[in-house]
PDB file of N, CA and C in Angstrom:
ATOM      1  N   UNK A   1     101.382  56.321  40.741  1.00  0.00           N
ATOM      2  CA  UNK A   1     101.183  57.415  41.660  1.00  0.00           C
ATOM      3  C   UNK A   1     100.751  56.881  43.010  1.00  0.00           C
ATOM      4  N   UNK A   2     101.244  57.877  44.169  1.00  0.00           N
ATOM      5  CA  UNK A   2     100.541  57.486  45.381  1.00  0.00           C
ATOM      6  C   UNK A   2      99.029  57.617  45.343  1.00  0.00           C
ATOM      7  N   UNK A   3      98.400  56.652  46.528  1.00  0.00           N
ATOM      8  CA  UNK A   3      97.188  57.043  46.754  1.00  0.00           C
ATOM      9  C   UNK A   3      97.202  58.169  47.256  1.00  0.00           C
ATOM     10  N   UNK A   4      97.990  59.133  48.386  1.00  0.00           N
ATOM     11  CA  UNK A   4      97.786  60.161  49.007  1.00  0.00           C
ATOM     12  C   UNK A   4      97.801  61.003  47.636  1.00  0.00           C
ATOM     13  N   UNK A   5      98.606  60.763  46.260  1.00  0.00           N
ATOM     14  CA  UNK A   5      98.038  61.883  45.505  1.00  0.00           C
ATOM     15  C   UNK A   5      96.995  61.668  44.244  1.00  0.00           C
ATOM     16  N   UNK A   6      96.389  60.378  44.387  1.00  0.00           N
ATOM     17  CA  UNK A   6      95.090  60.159  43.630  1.00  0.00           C
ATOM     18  C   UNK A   6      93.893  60.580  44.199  1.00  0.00           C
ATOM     19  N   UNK A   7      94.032  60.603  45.723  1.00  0.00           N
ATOM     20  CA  UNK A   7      93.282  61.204  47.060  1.00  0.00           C
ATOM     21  C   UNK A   7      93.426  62.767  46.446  1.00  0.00           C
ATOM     22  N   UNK A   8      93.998  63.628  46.358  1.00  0.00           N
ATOM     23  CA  UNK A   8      94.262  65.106  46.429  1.00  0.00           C
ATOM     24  C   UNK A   8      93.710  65.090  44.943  1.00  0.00           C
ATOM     25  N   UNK A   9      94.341  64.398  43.174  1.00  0.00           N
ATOM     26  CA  UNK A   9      93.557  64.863  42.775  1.00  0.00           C
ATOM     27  C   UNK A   9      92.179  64.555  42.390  1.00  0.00           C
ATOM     28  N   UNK A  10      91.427  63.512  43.236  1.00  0.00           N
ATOM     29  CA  UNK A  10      89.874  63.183  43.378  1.00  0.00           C
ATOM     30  C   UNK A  10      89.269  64.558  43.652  1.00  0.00           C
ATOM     31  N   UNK A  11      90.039  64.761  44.835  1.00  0.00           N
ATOM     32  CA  UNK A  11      89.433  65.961  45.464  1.00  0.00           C
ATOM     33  C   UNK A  11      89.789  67.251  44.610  1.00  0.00           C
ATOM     34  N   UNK A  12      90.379  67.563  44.034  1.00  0.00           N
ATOM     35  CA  UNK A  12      90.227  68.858  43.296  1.00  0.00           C
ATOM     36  C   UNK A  12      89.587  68.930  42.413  1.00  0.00           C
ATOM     37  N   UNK A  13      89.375  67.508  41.441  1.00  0.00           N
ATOM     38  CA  UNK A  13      88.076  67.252  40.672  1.00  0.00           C
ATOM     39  C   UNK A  13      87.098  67.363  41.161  1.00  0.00           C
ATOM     40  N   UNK A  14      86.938  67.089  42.382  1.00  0.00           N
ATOM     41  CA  UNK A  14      85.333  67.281  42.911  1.00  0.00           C
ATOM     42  C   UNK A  14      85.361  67.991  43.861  1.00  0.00           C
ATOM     43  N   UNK A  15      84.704  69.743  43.856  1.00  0.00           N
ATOM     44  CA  UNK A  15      84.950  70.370  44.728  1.00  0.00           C
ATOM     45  C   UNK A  15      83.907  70.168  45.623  1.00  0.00           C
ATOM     46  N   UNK A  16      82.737  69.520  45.190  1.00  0.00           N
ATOM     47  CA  UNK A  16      82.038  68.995  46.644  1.00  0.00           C
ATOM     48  C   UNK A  16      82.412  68.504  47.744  1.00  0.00           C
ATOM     49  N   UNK A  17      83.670  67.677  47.662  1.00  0.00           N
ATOM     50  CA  UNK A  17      84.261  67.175  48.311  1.00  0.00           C
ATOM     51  C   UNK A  17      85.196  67.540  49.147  1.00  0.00           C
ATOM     52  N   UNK A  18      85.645  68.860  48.383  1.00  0.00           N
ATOM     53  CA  UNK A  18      85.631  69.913  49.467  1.00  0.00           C
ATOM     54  C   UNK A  18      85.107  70.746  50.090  1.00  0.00           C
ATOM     55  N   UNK A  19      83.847  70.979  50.065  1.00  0.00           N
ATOM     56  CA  UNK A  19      82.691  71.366  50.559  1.00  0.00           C
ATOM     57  C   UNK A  19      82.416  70.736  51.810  1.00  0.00           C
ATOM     58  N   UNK A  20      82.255  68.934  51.408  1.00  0.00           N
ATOM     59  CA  UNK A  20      81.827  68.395  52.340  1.00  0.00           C
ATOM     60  C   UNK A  20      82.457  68.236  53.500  1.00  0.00           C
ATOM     61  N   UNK A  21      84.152  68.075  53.193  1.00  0.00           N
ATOM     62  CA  UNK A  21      85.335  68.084  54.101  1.00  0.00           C
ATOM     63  C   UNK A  21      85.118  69.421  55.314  1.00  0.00           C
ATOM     64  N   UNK A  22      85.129  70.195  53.932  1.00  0.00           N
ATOM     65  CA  UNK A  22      84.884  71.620  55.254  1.00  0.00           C
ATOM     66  C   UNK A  22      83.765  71.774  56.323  1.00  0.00           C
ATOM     67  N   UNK A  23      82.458  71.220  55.744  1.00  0.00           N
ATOM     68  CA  UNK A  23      81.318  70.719  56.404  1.00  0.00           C
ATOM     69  C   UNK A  23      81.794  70.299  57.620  1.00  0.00           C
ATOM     70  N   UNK A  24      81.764  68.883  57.198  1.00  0.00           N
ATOM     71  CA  UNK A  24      82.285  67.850  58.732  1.00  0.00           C
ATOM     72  C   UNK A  24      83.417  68.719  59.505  1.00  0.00           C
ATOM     73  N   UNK A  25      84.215  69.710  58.859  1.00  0.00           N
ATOM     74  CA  UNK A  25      85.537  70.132  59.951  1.00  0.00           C
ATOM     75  C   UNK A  25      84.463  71.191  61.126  1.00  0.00           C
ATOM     76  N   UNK A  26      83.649  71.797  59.883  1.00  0.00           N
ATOM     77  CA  UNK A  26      82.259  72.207  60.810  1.00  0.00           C
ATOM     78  C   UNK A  26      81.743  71.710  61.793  1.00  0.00           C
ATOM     79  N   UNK A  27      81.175  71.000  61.183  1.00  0.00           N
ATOM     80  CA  UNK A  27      80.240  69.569  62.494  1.00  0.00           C
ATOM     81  C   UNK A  27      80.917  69.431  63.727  1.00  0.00           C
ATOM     82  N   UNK A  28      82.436  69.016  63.386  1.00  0.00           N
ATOM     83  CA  UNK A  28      83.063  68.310  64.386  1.00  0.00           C
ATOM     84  C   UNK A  28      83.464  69.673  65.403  1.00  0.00           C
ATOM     85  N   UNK A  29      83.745  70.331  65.102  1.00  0.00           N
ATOM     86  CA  UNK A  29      83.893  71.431  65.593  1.00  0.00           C
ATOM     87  C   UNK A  29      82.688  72.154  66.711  1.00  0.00           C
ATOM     88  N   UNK A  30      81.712  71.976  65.558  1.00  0.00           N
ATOM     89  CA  UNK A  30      80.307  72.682  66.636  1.00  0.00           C
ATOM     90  C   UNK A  30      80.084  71.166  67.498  1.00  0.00           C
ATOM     91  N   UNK A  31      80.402  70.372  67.225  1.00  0.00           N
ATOM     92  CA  UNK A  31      80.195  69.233  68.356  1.00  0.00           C
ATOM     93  C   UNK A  31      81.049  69.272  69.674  1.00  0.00           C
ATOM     94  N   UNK A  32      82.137  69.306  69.521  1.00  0.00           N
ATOM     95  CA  UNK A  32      83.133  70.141  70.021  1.00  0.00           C
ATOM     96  C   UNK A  32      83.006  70.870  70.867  1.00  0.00           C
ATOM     97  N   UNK A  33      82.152  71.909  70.637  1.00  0.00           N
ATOM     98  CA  UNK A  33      81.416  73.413  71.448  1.00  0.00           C
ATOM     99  C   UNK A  33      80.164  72.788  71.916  1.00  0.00           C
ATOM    100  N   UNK A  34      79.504  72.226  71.179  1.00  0.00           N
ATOM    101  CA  UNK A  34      78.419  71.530  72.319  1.00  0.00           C
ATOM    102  C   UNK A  34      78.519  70.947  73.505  1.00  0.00           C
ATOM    103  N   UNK A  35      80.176  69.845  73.463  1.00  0.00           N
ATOM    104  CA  UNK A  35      80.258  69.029  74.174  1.00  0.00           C
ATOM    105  C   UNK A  35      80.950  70.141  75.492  1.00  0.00           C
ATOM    106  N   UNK A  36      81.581  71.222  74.806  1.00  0.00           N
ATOM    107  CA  UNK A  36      82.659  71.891  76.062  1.00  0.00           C
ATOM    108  C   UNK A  36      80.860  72.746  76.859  1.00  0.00           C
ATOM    109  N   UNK A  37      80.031  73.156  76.068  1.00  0.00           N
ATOM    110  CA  UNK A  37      78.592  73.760  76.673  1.00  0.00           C
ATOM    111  C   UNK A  37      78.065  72.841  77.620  1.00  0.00           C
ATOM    112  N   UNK A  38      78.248  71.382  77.142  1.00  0.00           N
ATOM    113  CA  UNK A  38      77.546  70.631  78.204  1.00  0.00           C
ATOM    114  C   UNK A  38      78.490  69.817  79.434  1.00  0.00           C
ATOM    115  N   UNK A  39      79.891  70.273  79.271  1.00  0.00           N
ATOM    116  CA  UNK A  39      80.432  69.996  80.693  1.00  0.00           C
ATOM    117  C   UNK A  39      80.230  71.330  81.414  1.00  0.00           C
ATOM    118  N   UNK A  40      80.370  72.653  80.541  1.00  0.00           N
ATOM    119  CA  UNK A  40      80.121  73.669  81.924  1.00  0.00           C
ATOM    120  C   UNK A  40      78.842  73.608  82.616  1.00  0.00           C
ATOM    121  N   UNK A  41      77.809  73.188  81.526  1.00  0.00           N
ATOM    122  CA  UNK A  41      76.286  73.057  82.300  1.00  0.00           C
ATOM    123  C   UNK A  41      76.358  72.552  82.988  1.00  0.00           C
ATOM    124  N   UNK A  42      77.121  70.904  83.455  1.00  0.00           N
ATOM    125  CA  UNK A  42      77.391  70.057  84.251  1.00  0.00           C
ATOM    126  C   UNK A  42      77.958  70.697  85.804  1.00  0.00           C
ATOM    127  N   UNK A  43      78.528  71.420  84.842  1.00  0.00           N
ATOM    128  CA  UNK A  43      79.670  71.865  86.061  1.00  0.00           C
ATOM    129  C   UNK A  43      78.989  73.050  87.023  1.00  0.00           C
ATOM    130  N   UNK A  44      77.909  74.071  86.434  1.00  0.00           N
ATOM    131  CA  UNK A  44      77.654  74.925  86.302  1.00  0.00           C
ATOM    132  C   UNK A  44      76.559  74.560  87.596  1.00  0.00           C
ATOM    133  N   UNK A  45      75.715  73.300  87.341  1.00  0.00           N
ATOM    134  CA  UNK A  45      74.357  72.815  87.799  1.00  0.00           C
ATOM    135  C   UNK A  45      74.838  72.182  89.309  1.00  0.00           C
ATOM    136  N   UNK A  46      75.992  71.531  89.271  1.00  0.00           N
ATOM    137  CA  UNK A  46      76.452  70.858  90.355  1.00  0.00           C
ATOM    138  C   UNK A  46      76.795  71.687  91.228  1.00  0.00           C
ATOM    139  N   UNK A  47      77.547  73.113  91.090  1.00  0.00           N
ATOM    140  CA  UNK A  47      78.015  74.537  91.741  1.00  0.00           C
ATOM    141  C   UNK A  47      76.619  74.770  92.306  1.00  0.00           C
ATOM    142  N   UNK A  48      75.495  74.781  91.475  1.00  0.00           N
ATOM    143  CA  UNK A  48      74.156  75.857  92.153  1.00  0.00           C
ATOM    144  C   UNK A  48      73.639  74.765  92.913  1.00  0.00           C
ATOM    145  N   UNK A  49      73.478  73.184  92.609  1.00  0.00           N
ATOM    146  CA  UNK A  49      73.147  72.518  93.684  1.00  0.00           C
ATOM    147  C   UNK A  49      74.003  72.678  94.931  1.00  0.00           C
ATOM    148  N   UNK A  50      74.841  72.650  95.149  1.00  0.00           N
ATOM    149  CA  UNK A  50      76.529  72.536  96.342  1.00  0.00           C
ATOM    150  C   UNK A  50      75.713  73.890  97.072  1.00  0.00           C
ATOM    151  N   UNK A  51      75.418  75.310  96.377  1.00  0.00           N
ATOM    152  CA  UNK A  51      75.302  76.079  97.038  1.00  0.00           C
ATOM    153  C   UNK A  51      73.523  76.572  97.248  1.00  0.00           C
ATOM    154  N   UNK A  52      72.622  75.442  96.790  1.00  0.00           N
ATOM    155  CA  UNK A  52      71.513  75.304  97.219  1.00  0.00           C
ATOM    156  C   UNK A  52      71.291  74.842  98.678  1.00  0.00           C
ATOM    157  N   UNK A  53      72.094  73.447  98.473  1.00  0.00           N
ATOM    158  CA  UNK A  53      72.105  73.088  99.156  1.00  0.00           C
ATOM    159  C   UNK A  53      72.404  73.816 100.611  1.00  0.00           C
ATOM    160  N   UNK A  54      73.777  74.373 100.800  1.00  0.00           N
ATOM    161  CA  UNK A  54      74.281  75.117 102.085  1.00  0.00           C
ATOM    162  C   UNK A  54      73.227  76.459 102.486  1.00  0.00           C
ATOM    163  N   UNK A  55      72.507  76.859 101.250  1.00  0.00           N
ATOM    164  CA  UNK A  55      71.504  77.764 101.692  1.00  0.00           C
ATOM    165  C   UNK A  55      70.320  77.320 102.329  1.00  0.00           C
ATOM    166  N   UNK A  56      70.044  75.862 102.129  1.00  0.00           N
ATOM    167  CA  UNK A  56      69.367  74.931 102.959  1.00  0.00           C
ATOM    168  C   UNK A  56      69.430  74.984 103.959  1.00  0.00           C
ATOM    169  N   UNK A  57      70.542  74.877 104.388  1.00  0.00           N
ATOM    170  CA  UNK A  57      70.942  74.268 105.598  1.00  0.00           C
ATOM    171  C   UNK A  57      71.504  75.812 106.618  1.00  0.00           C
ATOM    172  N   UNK A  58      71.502  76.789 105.715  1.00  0.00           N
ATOM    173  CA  UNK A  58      71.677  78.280 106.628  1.00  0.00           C
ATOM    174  C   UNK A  58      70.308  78.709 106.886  1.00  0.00           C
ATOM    175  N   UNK A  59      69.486  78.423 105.798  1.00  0.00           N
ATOM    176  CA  UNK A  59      67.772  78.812 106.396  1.00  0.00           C
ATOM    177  C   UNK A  59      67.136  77.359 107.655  1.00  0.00           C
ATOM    178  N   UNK A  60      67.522  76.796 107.422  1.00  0.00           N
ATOM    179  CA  UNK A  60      67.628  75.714 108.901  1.00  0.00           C
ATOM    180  C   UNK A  60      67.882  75.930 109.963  1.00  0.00           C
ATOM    181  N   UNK A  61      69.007  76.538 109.899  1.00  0.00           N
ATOM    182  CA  UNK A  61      69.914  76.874 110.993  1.00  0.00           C
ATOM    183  C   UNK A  61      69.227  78.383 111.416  1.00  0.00           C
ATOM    184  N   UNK A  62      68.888  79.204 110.623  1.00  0.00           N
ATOM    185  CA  UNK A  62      68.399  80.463 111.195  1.00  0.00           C
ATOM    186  C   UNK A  62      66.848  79.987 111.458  1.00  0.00           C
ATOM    187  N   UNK A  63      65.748  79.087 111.240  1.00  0.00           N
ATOM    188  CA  UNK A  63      64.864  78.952 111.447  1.00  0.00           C
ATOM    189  C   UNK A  63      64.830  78.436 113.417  1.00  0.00           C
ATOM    190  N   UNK A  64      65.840  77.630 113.359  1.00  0.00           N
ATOM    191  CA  UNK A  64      66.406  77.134 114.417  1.00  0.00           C
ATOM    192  C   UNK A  64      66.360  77.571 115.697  1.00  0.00           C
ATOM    193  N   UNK A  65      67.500  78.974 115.192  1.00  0.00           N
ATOM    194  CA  UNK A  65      67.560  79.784 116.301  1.00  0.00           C
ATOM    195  C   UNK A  65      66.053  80.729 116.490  1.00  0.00           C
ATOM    196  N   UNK A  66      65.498  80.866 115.162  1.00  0.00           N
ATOM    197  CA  UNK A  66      64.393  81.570 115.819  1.00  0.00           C
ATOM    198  C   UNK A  66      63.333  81.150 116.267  1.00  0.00           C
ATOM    199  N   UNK A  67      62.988  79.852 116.232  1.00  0.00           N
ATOM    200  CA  UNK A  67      62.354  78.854 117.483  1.00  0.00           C
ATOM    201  C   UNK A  67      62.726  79.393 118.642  1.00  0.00           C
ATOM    202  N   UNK A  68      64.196  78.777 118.537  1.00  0.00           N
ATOM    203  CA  UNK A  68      64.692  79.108 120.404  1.00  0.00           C
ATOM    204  C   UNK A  68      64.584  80.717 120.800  1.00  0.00           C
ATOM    205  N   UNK A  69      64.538  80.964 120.104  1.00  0.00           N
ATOM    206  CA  UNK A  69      64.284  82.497 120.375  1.00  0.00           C
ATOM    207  C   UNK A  69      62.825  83.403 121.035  1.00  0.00           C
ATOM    208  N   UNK A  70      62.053  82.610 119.797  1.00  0.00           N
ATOM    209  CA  UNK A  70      60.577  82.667 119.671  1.00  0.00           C
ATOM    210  C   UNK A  70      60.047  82.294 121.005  1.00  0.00           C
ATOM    211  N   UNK A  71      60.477  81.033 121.647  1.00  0.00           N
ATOM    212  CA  UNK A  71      60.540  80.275 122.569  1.00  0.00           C
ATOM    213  C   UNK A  71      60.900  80.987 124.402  1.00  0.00           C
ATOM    214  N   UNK A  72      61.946  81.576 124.099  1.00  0.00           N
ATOM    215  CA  UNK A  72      62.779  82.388 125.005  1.00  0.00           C
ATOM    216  C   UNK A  72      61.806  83.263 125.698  1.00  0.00           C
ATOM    217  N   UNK A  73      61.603  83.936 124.493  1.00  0.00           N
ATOM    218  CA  UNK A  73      60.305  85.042 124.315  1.00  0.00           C
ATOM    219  C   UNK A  73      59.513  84.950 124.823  1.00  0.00           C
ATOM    220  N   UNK A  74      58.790  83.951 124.897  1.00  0.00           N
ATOM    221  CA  UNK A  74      57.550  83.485 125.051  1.00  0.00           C
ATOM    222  C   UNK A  74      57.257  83.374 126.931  1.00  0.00           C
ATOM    223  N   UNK A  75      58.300  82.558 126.928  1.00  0.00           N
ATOM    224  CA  UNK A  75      59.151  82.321 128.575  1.00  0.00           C
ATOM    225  C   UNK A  75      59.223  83.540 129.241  1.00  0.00           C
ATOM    226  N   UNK A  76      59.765  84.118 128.761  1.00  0.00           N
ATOM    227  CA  UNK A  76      59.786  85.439 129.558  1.00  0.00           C
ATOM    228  C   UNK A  76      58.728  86.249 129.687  1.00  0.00           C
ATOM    229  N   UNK A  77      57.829  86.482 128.361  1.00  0.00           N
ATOM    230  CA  UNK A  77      57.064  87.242 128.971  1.00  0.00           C
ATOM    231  C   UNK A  77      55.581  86.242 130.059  1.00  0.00           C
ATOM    232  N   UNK A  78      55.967  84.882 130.136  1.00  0.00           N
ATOM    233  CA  UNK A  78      54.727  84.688 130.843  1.00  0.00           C
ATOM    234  C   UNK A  78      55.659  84.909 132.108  1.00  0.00           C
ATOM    235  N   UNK A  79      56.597  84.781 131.860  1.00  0.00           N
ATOM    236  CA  UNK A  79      57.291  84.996 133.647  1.00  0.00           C
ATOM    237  C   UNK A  79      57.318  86.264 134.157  1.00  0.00           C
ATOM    238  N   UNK A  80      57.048  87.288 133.286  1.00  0.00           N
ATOM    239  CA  UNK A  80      56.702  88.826 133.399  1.00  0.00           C
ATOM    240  C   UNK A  80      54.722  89.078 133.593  1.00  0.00           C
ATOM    241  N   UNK A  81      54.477  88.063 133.044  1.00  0.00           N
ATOM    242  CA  UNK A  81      52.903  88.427 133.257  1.00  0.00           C
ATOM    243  C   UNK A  81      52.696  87.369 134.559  1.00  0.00           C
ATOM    244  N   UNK A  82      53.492  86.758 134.885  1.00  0.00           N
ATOM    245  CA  UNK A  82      52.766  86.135 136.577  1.00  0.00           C
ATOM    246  C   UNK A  82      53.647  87.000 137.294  1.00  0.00           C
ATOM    247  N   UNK A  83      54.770  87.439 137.257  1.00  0.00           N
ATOM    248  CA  UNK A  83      55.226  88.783 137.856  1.00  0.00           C
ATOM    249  C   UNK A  83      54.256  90.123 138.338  1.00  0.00           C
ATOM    250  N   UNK A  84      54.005  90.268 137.475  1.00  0.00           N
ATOM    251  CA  UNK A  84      53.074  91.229 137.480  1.00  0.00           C
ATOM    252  C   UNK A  84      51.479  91.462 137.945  1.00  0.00           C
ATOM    253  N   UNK A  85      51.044  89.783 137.573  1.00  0.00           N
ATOM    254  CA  UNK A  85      49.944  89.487 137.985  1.00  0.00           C
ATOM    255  C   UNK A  85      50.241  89.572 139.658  1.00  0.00           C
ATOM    256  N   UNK A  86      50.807  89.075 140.025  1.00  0.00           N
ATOM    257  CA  UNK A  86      51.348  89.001 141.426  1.00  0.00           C
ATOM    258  C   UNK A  86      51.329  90.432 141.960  1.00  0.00           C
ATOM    259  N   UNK A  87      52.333  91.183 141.666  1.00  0.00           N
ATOM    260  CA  UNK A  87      52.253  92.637 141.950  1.00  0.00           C
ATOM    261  C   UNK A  87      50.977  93.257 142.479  1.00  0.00           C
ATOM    262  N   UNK A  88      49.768  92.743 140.703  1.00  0.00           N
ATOM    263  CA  UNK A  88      48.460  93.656 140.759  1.00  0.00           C
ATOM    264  C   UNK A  88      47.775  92.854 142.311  1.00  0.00           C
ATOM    265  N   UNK A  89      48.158  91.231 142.743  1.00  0.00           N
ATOM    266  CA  UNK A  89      47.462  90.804 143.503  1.00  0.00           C
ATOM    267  C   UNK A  89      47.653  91.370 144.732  1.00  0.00           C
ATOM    268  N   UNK A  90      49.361  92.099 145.075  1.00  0.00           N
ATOM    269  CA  UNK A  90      49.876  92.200 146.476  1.00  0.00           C
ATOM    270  C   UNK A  90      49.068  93.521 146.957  1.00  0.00           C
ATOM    271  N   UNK A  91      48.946  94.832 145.344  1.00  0.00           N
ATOM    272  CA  UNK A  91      48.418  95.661 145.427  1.00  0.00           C
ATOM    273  C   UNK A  91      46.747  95.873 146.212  1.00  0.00           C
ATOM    274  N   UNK A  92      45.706  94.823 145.442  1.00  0.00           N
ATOM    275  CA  UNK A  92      44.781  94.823 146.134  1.00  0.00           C
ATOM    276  C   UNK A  92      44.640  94.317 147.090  1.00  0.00           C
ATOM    277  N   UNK A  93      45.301  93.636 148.033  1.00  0.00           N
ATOM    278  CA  UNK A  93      45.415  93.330 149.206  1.00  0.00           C
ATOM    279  C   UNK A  93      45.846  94.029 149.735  1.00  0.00           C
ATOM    280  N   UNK A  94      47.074  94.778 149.730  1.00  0.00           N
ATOM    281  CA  UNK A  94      47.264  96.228 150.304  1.00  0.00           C
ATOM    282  C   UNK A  94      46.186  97.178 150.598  1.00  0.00           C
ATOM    283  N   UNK A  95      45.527  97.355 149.674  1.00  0.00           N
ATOM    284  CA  UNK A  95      44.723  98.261 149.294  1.00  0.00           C
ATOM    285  C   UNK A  95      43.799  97.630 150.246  1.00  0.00           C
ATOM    286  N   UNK A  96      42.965  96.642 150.085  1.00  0.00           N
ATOM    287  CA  UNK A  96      41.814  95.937 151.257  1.00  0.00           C
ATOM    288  C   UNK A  96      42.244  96.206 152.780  1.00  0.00           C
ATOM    289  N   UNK A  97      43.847  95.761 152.637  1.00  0.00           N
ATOM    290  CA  UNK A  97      44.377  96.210 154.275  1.00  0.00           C
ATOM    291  C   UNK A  97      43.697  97.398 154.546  1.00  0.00           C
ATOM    292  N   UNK A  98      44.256  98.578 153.637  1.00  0.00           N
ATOM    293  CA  UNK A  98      43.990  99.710 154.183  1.00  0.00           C
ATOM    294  C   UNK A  98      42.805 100.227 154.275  1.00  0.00           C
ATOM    295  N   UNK A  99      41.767  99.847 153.375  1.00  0.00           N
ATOM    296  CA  UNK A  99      40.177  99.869 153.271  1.00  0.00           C
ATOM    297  C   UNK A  99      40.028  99.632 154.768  1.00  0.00           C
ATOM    298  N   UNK A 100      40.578  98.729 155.628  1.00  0.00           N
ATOM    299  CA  UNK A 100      39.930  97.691 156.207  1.00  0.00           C
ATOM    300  C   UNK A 100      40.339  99.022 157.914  1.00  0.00           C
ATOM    301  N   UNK A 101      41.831  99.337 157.457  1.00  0.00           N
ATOM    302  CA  UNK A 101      42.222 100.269 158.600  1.00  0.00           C
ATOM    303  C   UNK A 101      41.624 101.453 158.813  1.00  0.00           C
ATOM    304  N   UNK A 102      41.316 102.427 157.854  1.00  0.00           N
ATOM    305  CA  UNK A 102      40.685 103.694 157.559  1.00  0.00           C
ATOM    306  C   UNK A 102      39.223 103.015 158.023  1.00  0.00           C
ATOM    307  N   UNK A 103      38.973 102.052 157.542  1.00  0.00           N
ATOM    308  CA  UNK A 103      36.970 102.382 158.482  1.00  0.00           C
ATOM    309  C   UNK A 103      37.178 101.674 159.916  1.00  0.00           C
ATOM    310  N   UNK A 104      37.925 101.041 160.581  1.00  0.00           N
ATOM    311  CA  UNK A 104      38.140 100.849 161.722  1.00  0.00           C
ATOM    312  C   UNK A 104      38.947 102.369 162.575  1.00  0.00           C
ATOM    313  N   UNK A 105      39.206 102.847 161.782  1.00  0.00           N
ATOM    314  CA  UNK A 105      40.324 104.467 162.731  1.00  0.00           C
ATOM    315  C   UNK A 105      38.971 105.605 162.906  1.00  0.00           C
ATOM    316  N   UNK A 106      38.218 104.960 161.529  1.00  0.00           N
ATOM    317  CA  UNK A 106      37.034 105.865 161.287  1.00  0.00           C
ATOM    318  C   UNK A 106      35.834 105.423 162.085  1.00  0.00           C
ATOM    319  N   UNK A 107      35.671 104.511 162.909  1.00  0.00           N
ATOM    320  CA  UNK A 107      34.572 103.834 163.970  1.00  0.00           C
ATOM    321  C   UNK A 107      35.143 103.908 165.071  1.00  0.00           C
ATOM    322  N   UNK A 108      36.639 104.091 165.289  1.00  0.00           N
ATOM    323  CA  UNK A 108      37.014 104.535 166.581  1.00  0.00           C
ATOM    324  C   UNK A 108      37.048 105.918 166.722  1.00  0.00           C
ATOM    325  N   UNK A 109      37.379 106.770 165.857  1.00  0.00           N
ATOM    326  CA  UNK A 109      36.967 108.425 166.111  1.00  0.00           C
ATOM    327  C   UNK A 109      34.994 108.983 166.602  1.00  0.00           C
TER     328      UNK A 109
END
């Protein structure tokens, strides 16, 4: 007889052995699914880094502009408060002018 059929009837004599066969077709199988679980994780982890990353670099970029912004801001309003300071200064000098005219119109009457 062949071995391929001293092989077949080993195995029908011993149905452990088909047990165990089916086992390992098991094993290999859930190994199989482990291994396809741990390329998507792979794949999965490298995607959320790629797009960690660019969210990095968009909160950078918006921090950026709101420096220069912050900055802008800042600029302007001191260039609005010496503006203004100026104004309040031209005002009381105006104002002293005229203090100064009204009691002289008022010592010549």
């Amino acid at each position: 007889m062949s071995r391929l059929l001293y092989s077949w009837i080993d195995n029908r004599a011993d149905p452990s052995r088909d047990h165990e066969d089916h086992l390992e077709n098991v094993l290999g199988e859930m190994n199989q699914q482990m291994d396809d679980l741990k390329a998507d994780l792979a794949a999965e982890r490298s995607r959320l880094q790629r797009d960690n990353g660019r969210l990095q670099d968009l909160v950078s970029e918006i921090n950026l502009k709101r420096t220069v912004e912050v900055d802008s801001f800042k600029s302007e309003l001191a260039r609005l408060q010496e503006e203004t300071e100026e104004e309040i200064q031209a005002v009381k000098d105006q104002s002293i002018s005229m203090k100064l005219e009204v009691e002289v119109l008022t010592e010549v009457s």
